[in-house]
C-alpha atoms as a PDB file:
ATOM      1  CA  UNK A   1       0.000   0.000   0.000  1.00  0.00           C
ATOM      2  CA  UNK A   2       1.390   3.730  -1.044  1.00  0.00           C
ATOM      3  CA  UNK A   3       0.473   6.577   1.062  1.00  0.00           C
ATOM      4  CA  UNK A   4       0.333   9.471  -0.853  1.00  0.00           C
ATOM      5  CA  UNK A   5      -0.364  13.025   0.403  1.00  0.00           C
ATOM      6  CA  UNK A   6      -3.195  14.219  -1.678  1.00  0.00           C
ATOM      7  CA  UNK A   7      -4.985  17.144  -1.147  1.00  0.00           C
ATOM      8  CA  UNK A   8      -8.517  15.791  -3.037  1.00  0.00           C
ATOM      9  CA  UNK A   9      -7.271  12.031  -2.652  1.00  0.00           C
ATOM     10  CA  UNK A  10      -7.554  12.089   1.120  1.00  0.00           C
ATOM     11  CA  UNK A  11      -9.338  15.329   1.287  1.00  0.00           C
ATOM     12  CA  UNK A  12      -8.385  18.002   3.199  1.00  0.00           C
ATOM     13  CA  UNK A  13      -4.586  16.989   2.375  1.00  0.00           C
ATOM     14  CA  UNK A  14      -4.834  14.139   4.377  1.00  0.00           C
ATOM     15  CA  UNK A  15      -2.903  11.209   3.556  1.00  0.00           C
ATOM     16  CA  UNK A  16      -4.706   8.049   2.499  1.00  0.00           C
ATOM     17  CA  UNK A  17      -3.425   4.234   2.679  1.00  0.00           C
ATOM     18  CA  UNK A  18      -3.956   3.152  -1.117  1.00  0.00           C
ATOM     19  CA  UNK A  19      -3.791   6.182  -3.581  1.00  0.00           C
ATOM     20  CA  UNK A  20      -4.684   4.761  -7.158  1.00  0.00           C
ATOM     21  CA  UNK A  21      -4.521   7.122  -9.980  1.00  0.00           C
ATOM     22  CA  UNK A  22      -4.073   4.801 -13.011  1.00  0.00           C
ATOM     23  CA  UNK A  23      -3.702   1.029 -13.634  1.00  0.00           C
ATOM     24  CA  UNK A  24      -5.592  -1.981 -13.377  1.00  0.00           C
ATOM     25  CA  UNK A  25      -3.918  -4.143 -11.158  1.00  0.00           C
ATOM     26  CA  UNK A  26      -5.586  -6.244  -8.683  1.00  0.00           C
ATOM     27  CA  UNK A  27      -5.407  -5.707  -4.427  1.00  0.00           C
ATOM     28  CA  UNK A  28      -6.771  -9.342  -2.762  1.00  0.00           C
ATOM     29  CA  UNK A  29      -7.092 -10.113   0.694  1.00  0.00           C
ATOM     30  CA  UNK A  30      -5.494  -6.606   2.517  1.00  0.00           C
ATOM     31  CA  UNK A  31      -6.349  -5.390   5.646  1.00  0.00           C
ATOM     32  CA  UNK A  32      -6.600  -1.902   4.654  1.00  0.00           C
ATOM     33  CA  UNK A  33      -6.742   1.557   7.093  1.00  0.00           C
ATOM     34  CA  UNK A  34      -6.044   4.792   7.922  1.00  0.00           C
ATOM     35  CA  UNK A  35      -5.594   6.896  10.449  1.00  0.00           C
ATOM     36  CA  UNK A  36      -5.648  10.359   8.144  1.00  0.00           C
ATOM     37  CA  UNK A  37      -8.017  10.062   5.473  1.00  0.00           C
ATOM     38  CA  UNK A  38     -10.041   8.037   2.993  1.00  0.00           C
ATOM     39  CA  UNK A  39      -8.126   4.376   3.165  1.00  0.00           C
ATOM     40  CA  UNK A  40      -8.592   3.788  -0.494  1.00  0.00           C
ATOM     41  CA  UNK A  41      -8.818   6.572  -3.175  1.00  0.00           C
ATOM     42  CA  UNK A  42      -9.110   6.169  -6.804  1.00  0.00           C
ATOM     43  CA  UNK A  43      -9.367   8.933  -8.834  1.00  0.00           C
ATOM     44  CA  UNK A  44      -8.935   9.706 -12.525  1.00  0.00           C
ATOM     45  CA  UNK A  45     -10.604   7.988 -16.013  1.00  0.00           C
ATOM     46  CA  UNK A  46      -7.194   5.659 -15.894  1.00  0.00           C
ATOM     47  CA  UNK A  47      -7.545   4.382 -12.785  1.00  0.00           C
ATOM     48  CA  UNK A  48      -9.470   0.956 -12.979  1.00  0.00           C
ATOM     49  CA  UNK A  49      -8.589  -1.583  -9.991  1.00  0.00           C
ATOM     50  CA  UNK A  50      -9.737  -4.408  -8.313  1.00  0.00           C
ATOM     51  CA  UNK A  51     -10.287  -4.535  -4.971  1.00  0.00           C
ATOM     52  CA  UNK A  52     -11.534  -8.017  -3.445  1.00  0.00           C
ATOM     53  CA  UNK A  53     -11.804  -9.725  -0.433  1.00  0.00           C
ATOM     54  CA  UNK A  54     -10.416  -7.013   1.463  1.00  0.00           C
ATOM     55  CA  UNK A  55     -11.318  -5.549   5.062  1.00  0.00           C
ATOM     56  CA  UNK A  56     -11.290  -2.221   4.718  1.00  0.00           C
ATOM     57  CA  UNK A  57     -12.141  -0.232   7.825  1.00  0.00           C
ATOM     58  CA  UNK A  58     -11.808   2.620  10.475  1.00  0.00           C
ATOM     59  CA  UNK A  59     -10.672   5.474   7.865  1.00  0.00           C
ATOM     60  CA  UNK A  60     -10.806   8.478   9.032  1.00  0.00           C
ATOM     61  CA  UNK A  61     -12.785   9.554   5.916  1.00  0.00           C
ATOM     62  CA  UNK A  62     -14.443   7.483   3.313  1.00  0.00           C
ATOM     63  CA  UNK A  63     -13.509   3.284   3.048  1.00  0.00           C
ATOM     64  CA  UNK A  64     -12.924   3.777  -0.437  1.00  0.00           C
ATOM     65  CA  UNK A  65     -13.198   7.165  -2.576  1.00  0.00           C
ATOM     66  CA  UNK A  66     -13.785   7.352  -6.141  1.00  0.00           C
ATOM     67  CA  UNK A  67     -13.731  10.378  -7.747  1.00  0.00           C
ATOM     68  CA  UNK A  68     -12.772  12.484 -11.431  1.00  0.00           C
ATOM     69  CA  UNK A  69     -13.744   9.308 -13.121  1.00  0.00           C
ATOM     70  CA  UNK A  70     -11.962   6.836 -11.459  1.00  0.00           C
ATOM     71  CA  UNK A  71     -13.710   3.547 -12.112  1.00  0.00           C
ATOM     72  CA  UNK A  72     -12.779  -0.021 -10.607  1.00  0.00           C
ATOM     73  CA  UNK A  73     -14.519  -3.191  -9.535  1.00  0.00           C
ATOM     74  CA  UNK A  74     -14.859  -3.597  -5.883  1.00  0.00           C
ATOM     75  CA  UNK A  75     -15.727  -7.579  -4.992  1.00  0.00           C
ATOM     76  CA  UNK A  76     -16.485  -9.409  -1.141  1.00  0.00           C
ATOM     77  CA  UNK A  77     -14.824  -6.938   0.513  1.00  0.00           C
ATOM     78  CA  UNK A  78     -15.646  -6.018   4.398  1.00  0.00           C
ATOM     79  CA  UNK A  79     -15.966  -2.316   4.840  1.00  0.00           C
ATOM     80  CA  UNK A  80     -16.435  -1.067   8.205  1.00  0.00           C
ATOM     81  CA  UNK A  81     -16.213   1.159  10.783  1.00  0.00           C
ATOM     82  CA  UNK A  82     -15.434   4.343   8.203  1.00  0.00           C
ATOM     83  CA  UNK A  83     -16.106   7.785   9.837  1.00  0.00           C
ATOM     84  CA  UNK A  84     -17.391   9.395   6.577  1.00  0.00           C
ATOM     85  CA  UNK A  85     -19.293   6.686   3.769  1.00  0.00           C
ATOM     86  CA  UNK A  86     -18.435   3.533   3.296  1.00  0.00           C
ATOM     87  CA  UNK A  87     -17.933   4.221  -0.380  1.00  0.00           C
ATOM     88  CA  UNK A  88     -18.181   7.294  -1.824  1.00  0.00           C
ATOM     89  CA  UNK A  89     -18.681   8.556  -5.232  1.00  0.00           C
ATOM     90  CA  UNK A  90     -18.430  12.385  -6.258  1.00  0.00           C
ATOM     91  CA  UNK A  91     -17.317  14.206  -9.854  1.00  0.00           C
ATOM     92  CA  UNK A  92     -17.844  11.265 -12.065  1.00  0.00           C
ATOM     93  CA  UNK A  93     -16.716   8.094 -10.316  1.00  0.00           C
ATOM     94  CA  UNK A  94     -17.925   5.340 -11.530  1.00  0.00           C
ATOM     95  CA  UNK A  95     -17.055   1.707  -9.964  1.00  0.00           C
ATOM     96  CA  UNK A  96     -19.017  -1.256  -9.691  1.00  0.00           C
ATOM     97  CA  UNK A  97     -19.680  -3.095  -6.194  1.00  0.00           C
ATOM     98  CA  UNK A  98     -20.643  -6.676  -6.191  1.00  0.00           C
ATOM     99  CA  UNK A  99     -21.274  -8.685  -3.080  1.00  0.00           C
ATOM    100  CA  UNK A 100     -19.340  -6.459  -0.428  1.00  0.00           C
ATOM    101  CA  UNK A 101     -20.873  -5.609   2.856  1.00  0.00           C
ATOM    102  CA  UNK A 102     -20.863  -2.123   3.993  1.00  0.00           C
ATOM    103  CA  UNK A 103     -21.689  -1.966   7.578  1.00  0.00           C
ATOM    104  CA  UNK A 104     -21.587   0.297  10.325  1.00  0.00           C
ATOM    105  CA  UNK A 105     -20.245   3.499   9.279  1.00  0.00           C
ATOM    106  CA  UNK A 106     -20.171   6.306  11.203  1.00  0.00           C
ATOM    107  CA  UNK A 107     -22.181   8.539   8.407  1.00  0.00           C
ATOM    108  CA  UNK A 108     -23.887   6.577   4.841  1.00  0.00           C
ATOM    109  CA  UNK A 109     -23.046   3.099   3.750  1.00  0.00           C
ATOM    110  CA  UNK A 110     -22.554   4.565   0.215  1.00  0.00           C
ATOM    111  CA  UNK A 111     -23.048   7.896  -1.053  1.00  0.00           C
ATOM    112  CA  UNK A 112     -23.542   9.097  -4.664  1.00  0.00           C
ATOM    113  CA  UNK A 113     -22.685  12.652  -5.540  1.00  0.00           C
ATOM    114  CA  UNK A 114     -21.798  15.421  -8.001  1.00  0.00           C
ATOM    115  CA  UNK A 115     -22.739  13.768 -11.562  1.00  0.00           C
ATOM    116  CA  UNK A 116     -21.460  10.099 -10.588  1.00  0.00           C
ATOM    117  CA  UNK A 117     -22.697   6.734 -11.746  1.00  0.00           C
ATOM    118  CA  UNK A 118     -21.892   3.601 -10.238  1.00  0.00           C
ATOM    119  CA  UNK A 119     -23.358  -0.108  -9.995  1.00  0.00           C
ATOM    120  CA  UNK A 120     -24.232  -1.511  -6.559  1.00  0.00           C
ATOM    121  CA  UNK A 121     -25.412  -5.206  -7.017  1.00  0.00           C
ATOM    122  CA  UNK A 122     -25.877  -7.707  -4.240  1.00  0.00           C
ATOM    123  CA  UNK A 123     -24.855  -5.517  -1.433  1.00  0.00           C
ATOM    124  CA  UNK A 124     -25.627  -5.942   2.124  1.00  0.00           C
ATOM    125  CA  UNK A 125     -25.700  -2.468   3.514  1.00  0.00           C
ATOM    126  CA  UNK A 126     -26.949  -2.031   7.314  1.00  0.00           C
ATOM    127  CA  UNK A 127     -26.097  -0.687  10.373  1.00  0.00           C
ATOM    128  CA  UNK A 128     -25.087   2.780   9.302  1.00  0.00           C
ATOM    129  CA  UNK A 129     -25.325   5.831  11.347  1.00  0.00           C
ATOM    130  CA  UNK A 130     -26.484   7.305   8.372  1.00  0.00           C
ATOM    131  CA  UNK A 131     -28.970   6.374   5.489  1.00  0.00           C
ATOM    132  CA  UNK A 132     -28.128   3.194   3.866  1.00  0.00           C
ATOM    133  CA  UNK A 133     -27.570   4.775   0.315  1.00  0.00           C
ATOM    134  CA  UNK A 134     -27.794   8.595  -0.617  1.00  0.00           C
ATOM    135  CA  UNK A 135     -28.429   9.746  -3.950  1.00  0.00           C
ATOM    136  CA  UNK A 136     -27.727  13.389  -4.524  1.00  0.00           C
ATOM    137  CA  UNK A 137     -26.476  16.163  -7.056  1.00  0.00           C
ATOM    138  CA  UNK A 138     -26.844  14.577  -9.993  1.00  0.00           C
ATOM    139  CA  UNK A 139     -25.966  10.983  -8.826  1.00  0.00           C
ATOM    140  CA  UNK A 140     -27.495   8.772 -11.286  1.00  0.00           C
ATOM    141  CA  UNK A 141     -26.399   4.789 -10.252  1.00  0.00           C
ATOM    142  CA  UNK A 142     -27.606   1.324 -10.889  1.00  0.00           C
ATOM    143  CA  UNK A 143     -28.694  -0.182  -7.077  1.00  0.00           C
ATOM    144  CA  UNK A 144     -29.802  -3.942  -7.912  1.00  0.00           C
ATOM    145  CA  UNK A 145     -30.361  -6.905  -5.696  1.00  0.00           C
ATOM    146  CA  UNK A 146     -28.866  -5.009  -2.435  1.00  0.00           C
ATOM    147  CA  UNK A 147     -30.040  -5.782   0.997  1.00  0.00           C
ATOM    148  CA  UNK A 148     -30.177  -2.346   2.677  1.00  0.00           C
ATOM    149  CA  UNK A 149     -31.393  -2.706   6.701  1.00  0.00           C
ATOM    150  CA  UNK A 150     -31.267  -1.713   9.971  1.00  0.00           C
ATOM    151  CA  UNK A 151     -30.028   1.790   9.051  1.00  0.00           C
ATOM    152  CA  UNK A 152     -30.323   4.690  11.681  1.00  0.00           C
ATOM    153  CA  UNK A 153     -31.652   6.977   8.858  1.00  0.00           C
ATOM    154  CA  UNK A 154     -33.591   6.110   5.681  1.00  0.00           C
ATOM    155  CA  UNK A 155     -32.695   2.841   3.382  1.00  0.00           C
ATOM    156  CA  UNK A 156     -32.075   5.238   0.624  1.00  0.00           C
ATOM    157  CA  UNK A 157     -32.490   8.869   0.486  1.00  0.00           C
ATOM    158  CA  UNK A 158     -32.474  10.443  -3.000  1.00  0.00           C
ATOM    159  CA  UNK A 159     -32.744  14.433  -2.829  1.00  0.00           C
ATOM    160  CA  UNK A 160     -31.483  17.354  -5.279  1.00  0.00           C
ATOM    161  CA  UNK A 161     -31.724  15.959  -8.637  1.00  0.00           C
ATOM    162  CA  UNK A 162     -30.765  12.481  -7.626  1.00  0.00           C
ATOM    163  CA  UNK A 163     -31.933   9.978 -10.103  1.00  0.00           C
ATOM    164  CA  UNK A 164     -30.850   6.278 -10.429  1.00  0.00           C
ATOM    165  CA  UNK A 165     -32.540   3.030 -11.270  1.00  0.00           C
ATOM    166  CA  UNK A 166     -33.197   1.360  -7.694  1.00  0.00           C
ATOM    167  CA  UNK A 167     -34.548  -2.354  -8.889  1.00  0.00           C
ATOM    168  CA  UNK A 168     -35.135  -5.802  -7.137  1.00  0.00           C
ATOM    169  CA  UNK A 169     -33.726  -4.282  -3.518  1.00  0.00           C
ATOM    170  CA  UNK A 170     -34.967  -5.376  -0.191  1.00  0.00           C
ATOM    171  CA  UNK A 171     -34.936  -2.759   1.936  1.00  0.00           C
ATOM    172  CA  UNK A 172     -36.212  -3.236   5.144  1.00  0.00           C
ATOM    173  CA  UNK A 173     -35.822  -2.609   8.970  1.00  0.00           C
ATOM    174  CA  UNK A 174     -34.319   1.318   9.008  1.00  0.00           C
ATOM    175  CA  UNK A 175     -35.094   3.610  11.694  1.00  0.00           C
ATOM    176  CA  UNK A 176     -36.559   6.022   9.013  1.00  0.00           C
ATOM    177  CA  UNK A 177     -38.341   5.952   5.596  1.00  0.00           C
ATOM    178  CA  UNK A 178     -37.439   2.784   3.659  1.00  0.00           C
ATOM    179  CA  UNK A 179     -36.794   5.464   0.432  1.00  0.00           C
ATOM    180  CA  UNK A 180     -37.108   8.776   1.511  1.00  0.00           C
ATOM    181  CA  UNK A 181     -37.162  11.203  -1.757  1.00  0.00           C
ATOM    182  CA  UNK A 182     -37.136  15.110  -1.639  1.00  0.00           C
ATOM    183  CA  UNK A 183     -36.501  18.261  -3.735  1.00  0.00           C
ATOM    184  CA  UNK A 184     -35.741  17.583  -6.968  1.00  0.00           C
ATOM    185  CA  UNK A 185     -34.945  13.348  -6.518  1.00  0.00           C
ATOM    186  CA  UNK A 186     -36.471  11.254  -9.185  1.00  0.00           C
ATOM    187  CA  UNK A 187     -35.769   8.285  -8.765  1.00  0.00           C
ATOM    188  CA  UNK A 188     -37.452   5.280 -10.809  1.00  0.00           C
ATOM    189  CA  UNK A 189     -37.531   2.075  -8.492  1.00  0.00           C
ATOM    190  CA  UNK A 190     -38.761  -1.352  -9.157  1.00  0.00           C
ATOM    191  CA  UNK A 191     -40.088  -4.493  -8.005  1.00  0.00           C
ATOM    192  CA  UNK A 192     -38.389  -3.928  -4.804  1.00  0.00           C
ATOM    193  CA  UNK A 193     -39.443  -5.201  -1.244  1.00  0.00           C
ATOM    194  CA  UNK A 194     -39.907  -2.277   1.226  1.00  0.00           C
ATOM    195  CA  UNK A 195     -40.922  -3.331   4.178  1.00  0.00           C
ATOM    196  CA  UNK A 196     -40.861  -3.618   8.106  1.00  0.00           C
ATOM    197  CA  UNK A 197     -39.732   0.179   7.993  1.00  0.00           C
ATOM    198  CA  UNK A 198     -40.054   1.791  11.671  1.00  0.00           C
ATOM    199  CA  UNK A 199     -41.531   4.910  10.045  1.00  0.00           C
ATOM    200  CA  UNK A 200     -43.166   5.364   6.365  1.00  0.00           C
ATOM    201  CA  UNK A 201     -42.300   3.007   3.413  1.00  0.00           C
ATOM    202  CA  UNK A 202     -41.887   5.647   1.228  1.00  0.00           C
ATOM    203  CA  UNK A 203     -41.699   9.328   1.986  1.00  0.00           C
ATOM    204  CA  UNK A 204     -42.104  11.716  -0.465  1.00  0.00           C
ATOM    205  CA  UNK A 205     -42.208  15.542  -0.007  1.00  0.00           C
ATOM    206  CA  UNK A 206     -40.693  19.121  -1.018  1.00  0.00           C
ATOM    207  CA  UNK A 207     -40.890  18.618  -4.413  1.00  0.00           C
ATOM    208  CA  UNK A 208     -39.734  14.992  -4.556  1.00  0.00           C
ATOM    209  CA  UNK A 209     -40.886  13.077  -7.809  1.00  0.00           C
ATOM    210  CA  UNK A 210     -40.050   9.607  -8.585  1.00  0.00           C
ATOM    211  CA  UNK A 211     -41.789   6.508 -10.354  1.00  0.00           C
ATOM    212  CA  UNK A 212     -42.737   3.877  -8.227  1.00  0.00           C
ATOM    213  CA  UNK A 213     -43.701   0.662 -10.163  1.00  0.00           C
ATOM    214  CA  UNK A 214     -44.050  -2.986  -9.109  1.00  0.00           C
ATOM    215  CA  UNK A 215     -42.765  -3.169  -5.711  1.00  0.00           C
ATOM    216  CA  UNK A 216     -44.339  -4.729  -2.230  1.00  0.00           C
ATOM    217  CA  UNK A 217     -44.713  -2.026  -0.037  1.00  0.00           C
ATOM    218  CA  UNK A 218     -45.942  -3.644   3.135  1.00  0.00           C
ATOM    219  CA  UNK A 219     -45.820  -3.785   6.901  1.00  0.00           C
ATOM    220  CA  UNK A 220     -44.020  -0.531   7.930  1.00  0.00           C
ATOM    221  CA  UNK A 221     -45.278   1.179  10.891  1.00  0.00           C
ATOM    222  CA  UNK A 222     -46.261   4.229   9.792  1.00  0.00           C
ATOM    223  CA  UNK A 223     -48.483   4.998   5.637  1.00  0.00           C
ATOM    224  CA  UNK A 224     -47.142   2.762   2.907  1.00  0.00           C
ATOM    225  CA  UNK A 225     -46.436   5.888   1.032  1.00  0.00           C
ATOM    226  CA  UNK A 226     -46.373   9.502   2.077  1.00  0.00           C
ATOM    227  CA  UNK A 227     -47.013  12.244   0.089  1.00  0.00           C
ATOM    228  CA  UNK A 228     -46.692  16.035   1.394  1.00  0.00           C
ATOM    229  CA  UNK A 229     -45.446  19.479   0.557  1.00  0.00           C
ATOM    230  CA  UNK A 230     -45.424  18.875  -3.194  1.00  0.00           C
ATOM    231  CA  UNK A 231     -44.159  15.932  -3.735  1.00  0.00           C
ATOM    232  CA  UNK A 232     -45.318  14.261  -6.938  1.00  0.00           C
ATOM    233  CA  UNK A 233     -44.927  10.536  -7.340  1.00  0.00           C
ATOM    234  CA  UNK A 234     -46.427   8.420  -9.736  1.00  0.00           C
ATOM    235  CA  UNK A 235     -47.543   4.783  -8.325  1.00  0.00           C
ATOM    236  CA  UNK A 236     -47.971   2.270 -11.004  1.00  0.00           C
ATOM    237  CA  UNK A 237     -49.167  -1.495  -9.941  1.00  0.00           C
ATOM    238  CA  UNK A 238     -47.978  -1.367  -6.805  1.00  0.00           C
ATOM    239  CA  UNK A 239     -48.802  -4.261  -3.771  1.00  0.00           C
ATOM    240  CA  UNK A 240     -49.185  -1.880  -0.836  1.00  0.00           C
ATOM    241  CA  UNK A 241     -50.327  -3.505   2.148  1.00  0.00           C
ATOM    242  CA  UNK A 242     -50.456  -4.591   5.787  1.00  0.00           C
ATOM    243  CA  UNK A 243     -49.517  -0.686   6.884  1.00  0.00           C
ATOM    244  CA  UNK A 244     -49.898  -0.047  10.043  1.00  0.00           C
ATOM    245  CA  UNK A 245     -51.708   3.506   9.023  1.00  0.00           C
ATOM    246  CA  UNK A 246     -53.188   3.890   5.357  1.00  0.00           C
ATOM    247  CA  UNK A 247     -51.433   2.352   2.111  1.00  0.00           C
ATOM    248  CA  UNK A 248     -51.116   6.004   1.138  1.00  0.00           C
ATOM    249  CA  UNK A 249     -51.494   9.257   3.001  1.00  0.00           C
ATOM    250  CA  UNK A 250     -51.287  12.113   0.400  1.00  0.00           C
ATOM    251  CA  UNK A 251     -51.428  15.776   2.197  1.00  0.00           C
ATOM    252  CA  UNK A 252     -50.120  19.133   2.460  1.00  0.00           C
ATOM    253  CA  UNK A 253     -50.141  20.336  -1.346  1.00  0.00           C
ATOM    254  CA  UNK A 254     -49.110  16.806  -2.098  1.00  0.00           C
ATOM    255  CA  UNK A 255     -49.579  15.223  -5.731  1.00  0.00           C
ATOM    256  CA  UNK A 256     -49.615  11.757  -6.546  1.00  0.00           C
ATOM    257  CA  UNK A 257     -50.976   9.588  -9.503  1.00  0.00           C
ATOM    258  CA  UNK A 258     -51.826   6.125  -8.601  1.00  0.00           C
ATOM    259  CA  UNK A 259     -53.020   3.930 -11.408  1.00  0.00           C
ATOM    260  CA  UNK A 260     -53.214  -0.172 -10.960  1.00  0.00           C
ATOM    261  CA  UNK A 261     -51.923  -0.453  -7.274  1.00  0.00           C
ATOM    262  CA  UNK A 262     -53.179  -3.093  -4.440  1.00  0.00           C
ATOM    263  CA  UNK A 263     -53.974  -0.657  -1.122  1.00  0.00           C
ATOM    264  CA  UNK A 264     -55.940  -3.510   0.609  1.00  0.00           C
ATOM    265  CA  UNK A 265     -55.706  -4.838   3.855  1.00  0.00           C
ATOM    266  CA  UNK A 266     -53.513  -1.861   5.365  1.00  0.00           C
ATOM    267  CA  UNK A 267     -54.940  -1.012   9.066  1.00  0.00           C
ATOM    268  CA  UNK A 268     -56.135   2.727   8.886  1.00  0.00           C
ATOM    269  CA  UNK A 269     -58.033   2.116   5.196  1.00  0.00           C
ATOM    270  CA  UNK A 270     -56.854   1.972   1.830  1.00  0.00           C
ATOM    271  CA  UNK A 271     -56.196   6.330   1.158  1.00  0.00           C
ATOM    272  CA  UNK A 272     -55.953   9.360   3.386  1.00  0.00           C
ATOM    273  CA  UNK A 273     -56.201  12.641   1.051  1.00  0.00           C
ATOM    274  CA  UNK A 274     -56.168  15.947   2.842  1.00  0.00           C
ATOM    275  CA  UNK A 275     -59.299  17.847   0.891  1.00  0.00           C
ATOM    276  CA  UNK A 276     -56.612  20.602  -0.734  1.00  0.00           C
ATOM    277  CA  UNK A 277     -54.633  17.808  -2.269  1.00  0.00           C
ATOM    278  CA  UNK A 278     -57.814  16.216  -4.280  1.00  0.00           C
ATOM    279  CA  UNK A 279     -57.591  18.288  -6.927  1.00  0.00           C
ATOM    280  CA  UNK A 280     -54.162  17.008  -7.339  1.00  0.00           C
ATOM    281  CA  UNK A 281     -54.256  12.950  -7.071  1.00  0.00           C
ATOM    282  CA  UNK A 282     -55.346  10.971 -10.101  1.00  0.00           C
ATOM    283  CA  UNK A 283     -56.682   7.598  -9.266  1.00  0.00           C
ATOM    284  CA  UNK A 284     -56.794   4.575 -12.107  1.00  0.00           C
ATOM    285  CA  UNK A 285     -58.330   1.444 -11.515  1.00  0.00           C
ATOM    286  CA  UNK A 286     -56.508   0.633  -8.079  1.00  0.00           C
ATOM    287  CA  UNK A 287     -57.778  -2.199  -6.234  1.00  0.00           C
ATOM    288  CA  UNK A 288     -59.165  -0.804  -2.318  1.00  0.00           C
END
């Protein structure tokens, strides 16, 4: 492992443990940390490791960075213990995570930022301080097949023109919303499993948009899905049920169109909509 000072490589000038700026060589079974900054950075379009089977914990910034482009394929690694994101991604990066676990953090599990991409497939993400996953500023990844729980914040919080594709995810167990989507986040997510949330399944509000199609939304403590301050969702052939309030609460200026989704069975009754917001929800041959 190099240690390289690097003013945006361990932020702040801080020193990191691996700096990668180019190459595609392969790091297997290291027990990587640091006691400065980010213990792996990887930063520029040349850079393209691999990084498997490696613990990779207790940085005093980010577990691994990726940033101006870098790329790289992350694999079973163990990242823990980070005092900023597990992973993060900012100006571009865009590396692909398969099977790691990313696991009590002192912030996000993995956070998506400033125009990156990235593919996060078959994940376990959980026990964060933070939200599991945060999509913001343009992030735009791929999260597919992930199991993102028992979170201290939201499963995955997409806000200020985050986007992404968010498909076949459990996401279950957080201490917040299971997706929590706000200001400008438009997310698309499907055929995921959000349930068992302490709060709302999904919470959307403050000008949050998103299209919600073909996932189970069930058994969170709080409305399936929230709707509030002009948020604007659209909720195609959804299975929201066994709420412990209403499948969907839409209120405060809140704006929703809901065509082809299951609301039965949910405690409180199938809908809640606040009289100003009924001008504003379009209903379509949902099943109450």
């Amino acid at each position: 492992a190099r240690a390289a000072p690097g003013g945006e490589g361990g932020t702040d000038g801080k020193y990191v443990g691996v700096d990668v700026r180019a190459g595609c060589f392969t790091l297997d079974r290291c027990d990587i940390e640091s006691h400065s900054g980010a213990c792996i950075a990887i930063h520029t379009v040349a850079a393209n490791p691999t990084v498997q089977n490696c613990c990779i914990h207790d940085g005093k910034q980010a577990g691994v960075y990726v940033f101006d482009n870098g790329r790289g394929l992350l694999v079973g690694n163990d990242i823990h213990r980070n005092e900023y994101a597990g992973v993060l991604l900012k100006r571009g990066g865009n590396p692909t995570l398969l099977r790691n676990t990313i696991r009590e953090g002192k912030e996000t599990g993995v956070f998506v930022c400033h125009e990156s991409w990235g593919t996060l497939e078959g994940n376990v993400i959980s026990g964060n301080e933070g939200s599991g996953v945060v999509i913001k500023g343009g992030g735009c990844p791929t999260v597919a097949k992930n199991d993102i729980h028992s979170n201290q914040q939201a499963g995955i919080f997409c806000c200020d023109r985050g986007k992404g594709t968010i498909t076949s995810n459990t996401i279950h167990n957080n201490c917040k919303a299971g997706v929590l989507i706000k200001t400008a986040g438009n997310p698309t997510l499907v055929a995921n499993r959000i349930y068992q949330g302490r709060e709302t399944g999904v919470y959307v509000f403050d000008g949050g948009e998103g299209l919600l199609e073909d996932n189970d939304i069930c058994d969170n403590q709080n409305a399936g899905v929230l709707v509030t301050t002009e948020g604007r969702p659209r909720l195609i052939r959804n299975r929201i049920q066994r709420n412990k309030y209403e499948g969907v609460w839409v209120c405060k200026r809140g704006q929703c169109h809901l065509e082809g989704n299951d609301l039965r069975h949910n405690h409180k009754g199938p809908m809640d909509v606040s009289p100003d917001c009924l001008p504003n929800v379009v209903l379509l041959d949902n099943v109450m």
